[in-house]
PDB file of N, CA and C in Angstrom:
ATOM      1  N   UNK A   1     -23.126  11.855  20.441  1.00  0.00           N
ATOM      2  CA  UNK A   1     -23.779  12.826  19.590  1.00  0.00           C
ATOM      3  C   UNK A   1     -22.957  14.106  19.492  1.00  0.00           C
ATOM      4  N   UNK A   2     -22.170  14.648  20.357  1.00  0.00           N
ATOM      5  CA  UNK A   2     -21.660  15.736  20.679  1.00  0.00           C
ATOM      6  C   UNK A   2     -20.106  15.819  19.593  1.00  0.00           C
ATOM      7  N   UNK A   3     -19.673  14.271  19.855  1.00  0.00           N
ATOM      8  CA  UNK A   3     -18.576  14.165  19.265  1.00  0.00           C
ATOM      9  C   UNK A   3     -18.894  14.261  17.572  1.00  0.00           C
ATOM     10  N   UNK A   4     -20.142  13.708  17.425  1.00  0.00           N
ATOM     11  CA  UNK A   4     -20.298  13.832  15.730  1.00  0.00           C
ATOM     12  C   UNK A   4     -20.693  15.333  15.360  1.00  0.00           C
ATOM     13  N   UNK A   5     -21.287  15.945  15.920  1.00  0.00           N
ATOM     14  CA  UNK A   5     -21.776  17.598  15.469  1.00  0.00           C
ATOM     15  C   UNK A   5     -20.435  18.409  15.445  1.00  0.00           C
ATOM     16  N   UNK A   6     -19.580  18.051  16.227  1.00  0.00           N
ATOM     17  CA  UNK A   6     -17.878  18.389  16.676  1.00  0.00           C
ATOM     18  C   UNK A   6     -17.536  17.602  14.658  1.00  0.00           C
ATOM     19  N   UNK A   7     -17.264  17.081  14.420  1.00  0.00           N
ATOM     20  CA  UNK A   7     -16.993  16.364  13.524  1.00  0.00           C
ATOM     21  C   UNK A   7     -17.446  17.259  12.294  1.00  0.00           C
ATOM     22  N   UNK A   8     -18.754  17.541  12.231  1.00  0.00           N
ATOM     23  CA  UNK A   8     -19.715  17.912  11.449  1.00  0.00           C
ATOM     24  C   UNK A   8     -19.386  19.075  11.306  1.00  0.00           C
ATOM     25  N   UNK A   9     -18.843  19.955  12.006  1.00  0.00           N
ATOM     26  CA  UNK A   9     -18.915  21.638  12.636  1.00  0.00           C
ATOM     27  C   UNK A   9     -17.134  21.988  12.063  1.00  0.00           C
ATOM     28  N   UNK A  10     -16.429  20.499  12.219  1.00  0.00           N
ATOM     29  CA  UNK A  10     -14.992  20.796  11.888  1.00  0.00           C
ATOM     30  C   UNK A  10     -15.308  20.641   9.817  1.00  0.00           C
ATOM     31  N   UNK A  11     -15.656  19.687   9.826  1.00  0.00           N
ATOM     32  CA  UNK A  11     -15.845  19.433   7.699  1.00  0.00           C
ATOM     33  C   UNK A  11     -16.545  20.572   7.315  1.00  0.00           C
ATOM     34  N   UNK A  12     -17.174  21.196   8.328  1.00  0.00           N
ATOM     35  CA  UNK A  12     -17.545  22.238   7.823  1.00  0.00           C
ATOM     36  C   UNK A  12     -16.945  24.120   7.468  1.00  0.00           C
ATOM     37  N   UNK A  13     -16.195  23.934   8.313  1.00  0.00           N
ATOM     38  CA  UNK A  13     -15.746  24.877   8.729  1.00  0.00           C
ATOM     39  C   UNK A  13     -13.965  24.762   7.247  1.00  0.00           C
ATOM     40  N   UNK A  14     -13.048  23.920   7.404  1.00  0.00           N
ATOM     41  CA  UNK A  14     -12.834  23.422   6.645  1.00  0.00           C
ATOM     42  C   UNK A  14     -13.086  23.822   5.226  1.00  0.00           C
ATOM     43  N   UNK A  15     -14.403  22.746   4.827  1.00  0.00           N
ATOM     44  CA  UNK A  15     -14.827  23.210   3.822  1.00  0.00           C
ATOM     45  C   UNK A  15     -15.601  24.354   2.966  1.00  0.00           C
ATOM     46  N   UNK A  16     -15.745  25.472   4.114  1.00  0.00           N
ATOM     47  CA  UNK A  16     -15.901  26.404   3.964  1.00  0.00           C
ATOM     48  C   UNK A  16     -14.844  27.371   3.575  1.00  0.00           C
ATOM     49  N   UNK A  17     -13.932  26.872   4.141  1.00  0.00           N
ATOM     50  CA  UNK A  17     -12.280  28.159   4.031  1.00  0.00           C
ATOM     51  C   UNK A  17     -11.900  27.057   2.480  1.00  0.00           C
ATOM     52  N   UNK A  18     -11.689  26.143   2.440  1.00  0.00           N
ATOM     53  CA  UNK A  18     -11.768  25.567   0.922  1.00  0.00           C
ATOM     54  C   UNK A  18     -12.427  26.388  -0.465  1.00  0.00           C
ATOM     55  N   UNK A  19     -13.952  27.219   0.361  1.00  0.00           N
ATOM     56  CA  UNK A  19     -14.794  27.337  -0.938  1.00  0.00           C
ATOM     57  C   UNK A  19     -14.469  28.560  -0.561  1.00  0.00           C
ATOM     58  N   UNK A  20     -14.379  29.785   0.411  1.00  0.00           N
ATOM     59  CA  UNK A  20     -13.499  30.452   0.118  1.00  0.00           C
ATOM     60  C   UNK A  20     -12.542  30.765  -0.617  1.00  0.00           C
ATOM     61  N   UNK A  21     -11.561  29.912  -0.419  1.00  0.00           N
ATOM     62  CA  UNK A  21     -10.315  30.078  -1.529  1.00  0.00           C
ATOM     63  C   UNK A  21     -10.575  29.935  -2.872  1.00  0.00           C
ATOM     64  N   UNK A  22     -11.674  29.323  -2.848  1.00  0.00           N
ATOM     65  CA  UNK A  22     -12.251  29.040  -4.533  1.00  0.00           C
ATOM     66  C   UNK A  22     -12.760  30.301  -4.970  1.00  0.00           C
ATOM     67  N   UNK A  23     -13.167  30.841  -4.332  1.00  0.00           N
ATOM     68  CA  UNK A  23     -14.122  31.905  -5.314  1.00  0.00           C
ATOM     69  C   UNK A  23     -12.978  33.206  -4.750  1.00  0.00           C
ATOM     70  N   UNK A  24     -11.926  33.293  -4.009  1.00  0.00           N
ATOM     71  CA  UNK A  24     -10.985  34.135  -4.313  1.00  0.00           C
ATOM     72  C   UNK A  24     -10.060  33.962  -5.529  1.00  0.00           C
ATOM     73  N   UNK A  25     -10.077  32.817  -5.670  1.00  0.00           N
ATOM     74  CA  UNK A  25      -9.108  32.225  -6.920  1.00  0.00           C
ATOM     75  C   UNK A  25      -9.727  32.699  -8.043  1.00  0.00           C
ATOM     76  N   UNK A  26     -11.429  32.798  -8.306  1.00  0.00           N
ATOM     77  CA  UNK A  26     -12.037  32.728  -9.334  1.00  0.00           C
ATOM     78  C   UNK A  26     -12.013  34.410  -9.713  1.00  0.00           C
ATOM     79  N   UNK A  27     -12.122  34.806  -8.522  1.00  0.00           N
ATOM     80  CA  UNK A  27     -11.755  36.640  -8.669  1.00  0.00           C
ATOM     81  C   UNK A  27     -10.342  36.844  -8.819  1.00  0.00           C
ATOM     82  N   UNK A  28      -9.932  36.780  -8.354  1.00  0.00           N
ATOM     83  CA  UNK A  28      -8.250  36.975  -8.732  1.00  0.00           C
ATOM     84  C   UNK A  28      -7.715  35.540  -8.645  1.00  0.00           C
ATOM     85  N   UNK A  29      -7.437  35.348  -9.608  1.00  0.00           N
ATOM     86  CA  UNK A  29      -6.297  33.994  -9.630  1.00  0.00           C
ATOM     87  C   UNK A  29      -4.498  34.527  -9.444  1.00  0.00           C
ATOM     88  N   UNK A  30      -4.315  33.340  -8.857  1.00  0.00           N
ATOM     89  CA  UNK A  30      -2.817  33.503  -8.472  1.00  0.00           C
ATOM     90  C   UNK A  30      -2.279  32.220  -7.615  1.00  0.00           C
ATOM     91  N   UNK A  31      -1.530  31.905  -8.142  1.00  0.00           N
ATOM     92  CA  UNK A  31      -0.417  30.776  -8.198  1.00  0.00           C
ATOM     93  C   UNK A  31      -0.608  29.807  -6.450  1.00  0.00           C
ATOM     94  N   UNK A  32      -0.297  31.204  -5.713  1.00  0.00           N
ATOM     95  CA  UNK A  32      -0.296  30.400  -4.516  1.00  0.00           C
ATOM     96  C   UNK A  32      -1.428  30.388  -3.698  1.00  0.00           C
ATOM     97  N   UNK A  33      -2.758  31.000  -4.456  1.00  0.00           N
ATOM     98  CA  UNK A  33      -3.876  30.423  -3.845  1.00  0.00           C
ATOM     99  C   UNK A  33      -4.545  29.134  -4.040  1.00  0.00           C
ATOM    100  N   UNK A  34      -3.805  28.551  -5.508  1.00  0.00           N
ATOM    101  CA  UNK A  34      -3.695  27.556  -6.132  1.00  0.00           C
ATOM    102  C   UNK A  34      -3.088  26.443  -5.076  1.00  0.00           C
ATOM    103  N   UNK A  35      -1.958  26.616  -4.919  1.00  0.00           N
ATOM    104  CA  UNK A  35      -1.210  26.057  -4.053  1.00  0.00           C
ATOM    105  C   UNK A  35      -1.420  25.606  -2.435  1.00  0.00           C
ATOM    106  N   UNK A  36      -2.280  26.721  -1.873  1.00  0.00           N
ATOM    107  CA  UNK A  36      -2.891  26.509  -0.964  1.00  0.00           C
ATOM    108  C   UNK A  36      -4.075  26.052  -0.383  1.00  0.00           C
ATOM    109  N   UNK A  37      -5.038  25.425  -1.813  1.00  0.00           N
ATOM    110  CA  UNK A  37      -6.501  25.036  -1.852  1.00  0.00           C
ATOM    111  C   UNK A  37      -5.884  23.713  -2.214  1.00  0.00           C
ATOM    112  N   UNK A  38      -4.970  22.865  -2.657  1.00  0.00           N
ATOM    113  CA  UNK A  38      -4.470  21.556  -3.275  1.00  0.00           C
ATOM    114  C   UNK A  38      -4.228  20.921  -1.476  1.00  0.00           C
ATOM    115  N   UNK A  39      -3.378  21.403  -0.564  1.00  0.00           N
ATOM    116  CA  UNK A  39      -3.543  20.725   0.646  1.00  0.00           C
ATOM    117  C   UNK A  39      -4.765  20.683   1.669  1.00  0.00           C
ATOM    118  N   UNK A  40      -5.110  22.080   1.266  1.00  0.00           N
ATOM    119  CA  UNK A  40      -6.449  22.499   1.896  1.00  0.00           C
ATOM    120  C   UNK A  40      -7.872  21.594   1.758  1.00  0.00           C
ATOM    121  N   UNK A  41      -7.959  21.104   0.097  1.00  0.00           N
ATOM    122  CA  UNK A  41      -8.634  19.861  -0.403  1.00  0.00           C
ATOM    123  C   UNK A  41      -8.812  18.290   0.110  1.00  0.00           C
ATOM    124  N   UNK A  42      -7.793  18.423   0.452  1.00  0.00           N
ATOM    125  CA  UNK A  42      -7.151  16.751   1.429  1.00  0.00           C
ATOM    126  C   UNK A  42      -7.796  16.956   2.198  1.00  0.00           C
ATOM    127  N   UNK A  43      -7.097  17.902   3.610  1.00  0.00           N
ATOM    128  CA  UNK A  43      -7.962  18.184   4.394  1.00  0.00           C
ATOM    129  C   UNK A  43      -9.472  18.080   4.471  1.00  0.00           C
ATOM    130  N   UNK A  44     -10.193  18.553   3.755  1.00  0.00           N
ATOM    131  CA  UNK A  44     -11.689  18.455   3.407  1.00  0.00           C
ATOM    132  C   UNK A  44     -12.076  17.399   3.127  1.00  0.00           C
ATOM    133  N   UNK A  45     -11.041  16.100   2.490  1.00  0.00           N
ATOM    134  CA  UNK A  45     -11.478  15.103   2.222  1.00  0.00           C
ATOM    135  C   UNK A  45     -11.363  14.297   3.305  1.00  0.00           C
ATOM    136  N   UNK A  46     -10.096  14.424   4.147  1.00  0.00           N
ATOM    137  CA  UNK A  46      -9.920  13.921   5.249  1.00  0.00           C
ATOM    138  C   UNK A  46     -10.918  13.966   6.686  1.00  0.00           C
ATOM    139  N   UNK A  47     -11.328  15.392   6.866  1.00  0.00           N
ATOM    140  CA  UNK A  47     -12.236  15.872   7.311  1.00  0.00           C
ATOM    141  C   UNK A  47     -13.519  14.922   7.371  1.00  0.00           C
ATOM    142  N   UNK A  48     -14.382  15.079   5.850  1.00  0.00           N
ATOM    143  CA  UNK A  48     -15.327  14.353   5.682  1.00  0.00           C
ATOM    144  C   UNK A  48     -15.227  13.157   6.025  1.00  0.00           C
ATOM    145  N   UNK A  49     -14.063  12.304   5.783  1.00  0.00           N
ATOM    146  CA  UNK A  49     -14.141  10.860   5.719  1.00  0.00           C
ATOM    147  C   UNK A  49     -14.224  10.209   7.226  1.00  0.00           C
ATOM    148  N   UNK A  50     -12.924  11.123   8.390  1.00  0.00           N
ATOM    149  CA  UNK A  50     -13.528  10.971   9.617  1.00  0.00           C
ATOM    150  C   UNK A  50     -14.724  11.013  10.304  1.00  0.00           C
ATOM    151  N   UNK A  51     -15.314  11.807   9.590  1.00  0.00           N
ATOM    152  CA  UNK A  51     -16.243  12.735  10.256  1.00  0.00           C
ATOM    153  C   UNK A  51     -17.548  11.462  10.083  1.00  0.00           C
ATOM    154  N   UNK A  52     -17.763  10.632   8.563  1.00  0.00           N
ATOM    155  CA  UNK A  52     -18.288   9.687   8.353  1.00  0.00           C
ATOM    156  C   UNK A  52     -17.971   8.641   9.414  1.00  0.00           C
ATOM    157  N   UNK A  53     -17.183   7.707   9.384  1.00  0.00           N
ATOM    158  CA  UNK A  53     -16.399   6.643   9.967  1.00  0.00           C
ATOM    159  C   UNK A  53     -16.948   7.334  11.068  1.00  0.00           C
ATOM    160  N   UNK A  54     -16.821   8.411  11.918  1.00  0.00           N
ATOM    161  CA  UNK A  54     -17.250   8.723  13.427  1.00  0.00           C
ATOM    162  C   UNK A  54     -18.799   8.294  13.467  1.00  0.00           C
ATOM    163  N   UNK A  55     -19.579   8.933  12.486  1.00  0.00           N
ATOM    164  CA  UNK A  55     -20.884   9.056  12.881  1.00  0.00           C
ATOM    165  C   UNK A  55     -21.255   7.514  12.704  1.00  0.00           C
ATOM    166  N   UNK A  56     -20.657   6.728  11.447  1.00  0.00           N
ATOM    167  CA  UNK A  56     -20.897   5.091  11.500  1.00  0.00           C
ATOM    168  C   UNK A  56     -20.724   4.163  13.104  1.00  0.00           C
ATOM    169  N   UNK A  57     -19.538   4.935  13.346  1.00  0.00           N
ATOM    170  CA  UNK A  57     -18.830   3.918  14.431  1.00  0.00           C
ATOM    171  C   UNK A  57     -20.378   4.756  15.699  1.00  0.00           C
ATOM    172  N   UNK A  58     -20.536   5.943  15.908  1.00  0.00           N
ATOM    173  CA  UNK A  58     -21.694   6.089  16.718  1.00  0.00           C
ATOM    174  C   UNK A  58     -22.886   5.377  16.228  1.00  0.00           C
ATOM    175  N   UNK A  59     -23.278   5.283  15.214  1.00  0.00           N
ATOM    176  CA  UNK A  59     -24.773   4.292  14.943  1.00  0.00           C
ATOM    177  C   UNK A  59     -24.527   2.883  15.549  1.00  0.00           C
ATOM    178  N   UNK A  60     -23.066   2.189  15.321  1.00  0.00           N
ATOM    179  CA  UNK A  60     -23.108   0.953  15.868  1.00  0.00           C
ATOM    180  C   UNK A  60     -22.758   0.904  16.989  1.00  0.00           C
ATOM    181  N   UNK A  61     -22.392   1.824  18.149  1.00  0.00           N
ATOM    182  CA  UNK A  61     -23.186   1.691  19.171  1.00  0.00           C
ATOM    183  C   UNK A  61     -23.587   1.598  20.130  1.00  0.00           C
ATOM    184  N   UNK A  62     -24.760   2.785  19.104  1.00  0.00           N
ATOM    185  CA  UNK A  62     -25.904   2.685  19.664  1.00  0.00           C
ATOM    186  C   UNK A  62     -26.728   1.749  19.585  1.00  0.00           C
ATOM    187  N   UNK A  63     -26.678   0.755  18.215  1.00  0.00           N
ATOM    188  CA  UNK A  63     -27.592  -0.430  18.164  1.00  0.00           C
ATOM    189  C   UNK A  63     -26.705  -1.280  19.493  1.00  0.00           C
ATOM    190  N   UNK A  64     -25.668  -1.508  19.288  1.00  0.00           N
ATOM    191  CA  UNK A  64     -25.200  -2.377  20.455  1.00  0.00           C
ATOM    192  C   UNK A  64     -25.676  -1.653  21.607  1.00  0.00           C
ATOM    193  N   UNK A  65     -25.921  -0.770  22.310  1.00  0.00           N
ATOM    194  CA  UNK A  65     -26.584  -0.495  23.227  1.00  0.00           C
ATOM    195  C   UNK A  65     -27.922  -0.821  23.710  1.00  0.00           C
ATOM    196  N   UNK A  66     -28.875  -0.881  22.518  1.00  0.00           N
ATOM    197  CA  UNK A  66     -30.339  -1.383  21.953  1.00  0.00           C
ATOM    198  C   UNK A  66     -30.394  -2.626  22.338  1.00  0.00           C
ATOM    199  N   UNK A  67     -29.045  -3.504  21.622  1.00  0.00           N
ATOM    200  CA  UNK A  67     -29.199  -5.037  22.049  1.00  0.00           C
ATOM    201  C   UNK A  67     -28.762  -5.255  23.689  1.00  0.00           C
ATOM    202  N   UNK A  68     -27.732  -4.512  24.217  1.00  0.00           N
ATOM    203  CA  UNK A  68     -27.959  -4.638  25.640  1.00  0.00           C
ATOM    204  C   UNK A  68     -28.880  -4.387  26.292  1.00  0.00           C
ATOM    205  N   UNK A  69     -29.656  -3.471  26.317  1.00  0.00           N
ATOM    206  CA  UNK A  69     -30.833  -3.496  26.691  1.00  0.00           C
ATOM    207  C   UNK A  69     -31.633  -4.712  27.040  1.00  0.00           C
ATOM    208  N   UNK A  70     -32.055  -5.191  26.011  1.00  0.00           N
ATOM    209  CA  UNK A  70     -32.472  -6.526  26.115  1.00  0.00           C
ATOM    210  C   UNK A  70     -33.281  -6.498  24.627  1.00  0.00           C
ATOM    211  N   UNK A  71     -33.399  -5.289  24.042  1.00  0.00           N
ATOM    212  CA  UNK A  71     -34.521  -5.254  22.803  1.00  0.00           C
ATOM    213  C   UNK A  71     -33.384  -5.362  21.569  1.00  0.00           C
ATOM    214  N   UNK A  72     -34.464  -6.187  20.671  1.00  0.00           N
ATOM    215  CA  UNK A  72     -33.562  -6.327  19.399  1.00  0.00           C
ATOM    216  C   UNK A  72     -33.280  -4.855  18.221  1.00  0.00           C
ATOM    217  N   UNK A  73     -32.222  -4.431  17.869  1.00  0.00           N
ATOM    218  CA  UNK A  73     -32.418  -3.139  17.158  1.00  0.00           C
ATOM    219  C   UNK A  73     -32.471  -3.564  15.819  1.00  0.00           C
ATOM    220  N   UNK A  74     -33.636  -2.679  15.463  1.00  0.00           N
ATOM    221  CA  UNK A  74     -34.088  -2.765  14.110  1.00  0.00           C
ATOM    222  C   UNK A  74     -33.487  -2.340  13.051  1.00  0.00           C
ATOM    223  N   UNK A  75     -33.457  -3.163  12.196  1.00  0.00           N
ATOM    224  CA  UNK A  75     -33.278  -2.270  10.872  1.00  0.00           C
ATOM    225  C   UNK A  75     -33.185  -1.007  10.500  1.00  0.00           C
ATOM    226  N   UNK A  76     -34.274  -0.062  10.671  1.00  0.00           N
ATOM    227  CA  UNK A  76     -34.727   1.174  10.357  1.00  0.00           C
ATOM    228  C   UNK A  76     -33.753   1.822  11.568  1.00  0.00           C
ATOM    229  N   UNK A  77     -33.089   1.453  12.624  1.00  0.00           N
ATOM    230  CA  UNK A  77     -32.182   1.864  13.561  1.00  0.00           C
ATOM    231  C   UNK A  77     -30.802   2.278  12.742  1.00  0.00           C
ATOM    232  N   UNK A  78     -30.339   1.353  12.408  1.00  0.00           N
ATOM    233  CA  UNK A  78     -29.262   1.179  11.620  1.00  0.00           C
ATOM    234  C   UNK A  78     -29.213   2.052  10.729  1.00  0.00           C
ATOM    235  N   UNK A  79     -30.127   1.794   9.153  1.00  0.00           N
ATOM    236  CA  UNK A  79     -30.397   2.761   8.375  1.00  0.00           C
ATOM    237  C   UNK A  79     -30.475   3.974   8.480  1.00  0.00           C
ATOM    238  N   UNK A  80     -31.149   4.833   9.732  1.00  0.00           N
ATOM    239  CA  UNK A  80     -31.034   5.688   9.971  1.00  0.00           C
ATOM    240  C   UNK A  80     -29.940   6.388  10.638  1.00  0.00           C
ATOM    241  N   UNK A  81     -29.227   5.612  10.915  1.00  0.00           N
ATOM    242  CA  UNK A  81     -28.019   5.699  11.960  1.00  0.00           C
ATOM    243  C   UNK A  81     -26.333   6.007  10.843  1.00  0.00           C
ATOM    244  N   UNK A  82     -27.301   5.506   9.680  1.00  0.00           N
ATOM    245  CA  UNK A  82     -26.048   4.878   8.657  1.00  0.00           C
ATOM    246  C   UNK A  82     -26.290   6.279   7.747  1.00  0.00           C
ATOM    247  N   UNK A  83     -27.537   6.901   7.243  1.00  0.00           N
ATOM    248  CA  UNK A  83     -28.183   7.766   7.246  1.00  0.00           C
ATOM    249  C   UNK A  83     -27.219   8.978   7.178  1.00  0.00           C
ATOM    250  N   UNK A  84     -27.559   9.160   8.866  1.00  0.00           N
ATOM    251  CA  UNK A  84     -26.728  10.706   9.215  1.00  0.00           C
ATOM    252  C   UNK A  84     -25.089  10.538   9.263  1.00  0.00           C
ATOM    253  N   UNK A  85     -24.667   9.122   9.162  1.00  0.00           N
ATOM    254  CA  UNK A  85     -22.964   9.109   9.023  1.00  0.00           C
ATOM    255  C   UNK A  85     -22.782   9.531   7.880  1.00  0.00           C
ATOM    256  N   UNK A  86     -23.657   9.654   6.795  1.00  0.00           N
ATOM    257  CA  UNK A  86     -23.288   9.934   5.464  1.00  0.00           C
ATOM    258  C   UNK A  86     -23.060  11.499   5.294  1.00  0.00           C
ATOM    259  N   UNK A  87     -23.954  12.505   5.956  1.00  0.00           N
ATOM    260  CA  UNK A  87     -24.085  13.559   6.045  1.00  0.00           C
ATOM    261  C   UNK A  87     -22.738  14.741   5.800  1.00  0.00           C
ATOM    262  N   UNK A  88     -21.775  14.383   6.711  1.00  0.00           N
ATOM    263  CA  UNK A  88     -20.683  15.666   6.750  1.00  0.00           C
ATOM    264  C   UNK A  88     -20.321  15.127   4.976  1.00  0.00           C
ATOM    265  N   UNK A  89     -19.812  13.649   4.745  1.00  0.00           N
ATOM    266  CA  UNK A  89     -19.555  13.343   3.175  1.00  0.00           C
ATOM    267  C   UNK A  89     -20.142  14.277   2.110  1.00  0.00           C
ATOM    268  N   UNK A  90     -21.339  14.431   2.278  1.00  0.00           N
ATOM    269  CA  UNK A  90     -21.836  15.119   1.596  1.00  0.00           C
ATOM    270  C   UNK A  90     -22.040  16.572   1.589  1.00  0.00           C
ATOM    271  N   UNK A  91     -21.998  17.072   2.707  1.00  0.00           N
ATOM    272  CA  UNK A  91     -21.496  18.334   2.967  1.00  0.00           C
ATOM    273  C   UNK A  91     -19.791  18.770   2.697  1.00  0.00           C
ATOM    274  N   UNK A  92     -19.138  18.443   2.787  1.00  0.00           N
ATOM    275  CA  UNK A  92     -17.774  18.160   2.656  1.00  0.00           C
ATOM    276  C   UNK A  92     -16.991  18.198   0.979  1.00  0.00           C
ATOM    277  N   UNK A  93     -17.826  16.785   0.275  1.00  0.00           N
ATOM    278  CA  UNK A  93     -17.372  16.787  -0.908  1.00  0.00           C
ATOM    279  C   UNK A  93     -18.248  17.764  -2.106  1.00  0.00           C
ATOM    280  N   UNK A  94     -19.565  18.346  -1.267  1.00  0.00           N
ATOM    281  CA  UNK A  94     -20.259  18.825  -2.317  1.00  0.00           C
ATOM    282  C   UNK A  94     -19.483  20.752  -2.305  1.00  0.00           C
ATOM    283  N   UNK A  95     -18.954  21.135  -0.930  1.00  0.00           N
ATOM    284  CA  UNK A  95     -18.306  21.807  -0.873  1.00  0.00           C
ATOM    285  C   UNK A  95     -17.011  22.457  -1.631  1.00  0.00           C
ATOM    286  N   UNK A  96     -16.142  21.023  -1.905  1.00  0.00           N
ATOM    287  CA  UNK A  96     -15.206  21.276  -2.366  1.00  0.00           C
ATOM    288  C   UNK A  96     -15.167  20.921  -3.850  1.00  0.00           C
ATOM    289  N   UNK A  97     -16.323  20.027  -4.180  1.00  0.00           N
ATOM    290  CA  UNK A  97     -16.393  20.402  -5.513  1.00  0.00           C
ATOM    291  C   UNK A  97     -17.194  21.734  -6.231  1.00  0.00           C
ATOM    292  N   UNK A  98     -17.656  22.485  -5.589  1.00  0.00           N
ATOM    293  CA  UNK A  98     -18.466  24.175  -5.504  1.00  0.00           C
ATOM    294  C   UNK A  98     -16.783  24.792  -5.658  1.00  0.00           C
ATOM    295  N   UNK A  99     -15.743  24.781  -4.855  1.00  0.00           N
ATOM    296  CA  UNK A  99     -14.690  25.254  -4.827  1.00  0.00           C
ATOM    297  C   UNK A  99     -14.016  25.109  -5.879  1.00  0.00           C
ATOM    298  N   UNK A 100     -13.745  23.676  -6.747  1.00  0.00           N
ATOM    299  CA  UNK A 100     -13.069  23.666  -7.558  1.00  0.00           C
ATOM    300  C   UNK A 100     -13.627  23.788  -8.926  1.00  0.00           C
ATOM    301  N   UNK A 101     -14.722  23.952  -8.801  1.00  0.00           N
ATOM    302  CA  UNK A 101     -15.393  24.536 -10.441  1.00  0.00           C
ATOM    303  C   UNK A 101     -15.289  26.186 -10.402  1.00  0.00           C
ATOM    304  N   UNK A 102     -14.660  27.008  -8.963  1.00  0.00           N
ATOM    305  CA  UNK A 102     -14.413  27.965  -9.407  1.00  0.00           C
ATOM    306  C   UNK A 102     -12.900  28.004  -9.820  1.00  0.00           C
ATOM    307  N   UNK A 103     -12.388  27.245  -9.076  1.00  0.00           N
ATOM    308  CA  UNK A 103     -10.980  27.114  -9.784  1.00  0.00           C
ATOM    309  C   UNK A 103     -10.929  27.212 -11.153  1.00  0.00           C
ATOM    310  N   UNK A 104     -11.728  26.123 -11.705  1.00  0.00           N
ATOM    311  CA  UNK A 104     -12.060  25.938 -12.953  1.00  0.00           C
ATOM    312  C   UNK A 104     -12.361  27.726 -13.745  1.00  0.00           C
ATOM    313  N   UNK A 105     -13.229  28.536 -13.179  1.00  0.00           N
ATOM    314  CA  UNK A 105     -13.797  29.483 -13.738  1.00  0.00           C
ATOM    315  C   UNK A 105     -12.314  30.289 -13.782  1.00  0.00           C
ATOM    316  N   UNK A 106     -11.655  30.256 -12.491  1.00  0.00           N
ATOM    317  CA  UNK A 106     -10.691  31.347 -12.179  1.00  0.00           C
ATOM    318  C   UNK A 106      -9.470  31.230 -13.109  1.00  0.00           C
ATOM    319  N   UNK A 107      -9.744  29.535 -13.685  1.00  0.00           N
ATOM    320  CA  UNK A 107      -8.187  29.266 -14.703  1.00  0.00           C
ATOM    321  C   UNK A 107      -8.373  29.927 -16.078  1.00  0.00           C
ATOM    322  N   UNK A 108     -10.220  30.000 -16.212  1.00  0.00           N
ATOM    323  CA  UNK A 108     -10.349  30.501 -17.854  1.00  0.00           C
ATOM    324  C   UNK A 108      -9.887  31.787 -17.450  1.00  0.00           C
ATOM    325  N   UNK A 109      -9.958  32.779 -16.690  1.00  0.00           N
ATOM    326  CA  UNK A 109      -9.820  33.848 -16.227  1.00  0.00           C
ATOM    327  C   UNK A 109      -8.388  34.234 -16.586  1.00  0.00           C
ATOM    328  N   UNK A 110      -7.448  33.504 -16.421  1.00  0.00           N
ATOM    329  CA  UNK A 110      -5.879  33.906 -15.964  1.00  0.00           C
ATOM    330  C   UNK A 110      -5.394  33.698 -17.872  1.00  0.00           C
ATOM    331  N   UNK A 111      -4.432  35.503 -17.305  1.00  0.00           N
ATOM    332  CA  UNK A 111      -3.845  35.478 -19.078  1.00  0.00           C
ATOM    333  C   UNK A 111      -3.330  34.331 -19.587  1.00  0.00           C
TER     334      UNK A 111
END
């Protein structure tokens, strides 16, 4: 659990200095803030996508833990498990697309 909020806390953080740069771009545009939100973007995507794959690879397991036990894990285990792996994704990409529609704003902006 610790390792996914770690995960969660990094796509976030990340994608925060991403949407940063966006809405500096959108106030003042300039070339190499441009330049520096294009690797910065990866990152965020990269970010998220670990950050998914982590929280997946923790749901399964924990159901494999469920089945050692001796009890069968349910469905609604999984789902929910599958659930919160989705989470940083969506924090992550909804981030950096907030960022690049200011890009967008900051390009009508520039002489």
């Amino acid at each position: 659990m610790v390792l996914g909020l770690a995960m969660l806390a990094f796509t976030l953080v990340v994608g925060l200095a991403a949407l940063g740069l966006g809405i500096s771009f959108a106030a003042r545009p300039a070339e190499t803030k441009l330049a520096t939100l294009r690797p910065l973007s990866l990152a965020v995507i990269l970010a998220s996508t670990a950050a998914m794959v982590t929280g997946l690879a923790m749901s399964l397991a924990r159901a494999a833990g469920v089945a050692r036990d001796g009890a069968t894990p349910t469905p609604d285990l999984l789902l929910a498990g599958l659930g919160e792996a989705m989470v940083p994704g969506a924090v992550g990409f909804a981030l950096l697309a907030v960022a690049w529609l200011l890009v967008g704003v900051g390009m009508r902006r520039q002489p």
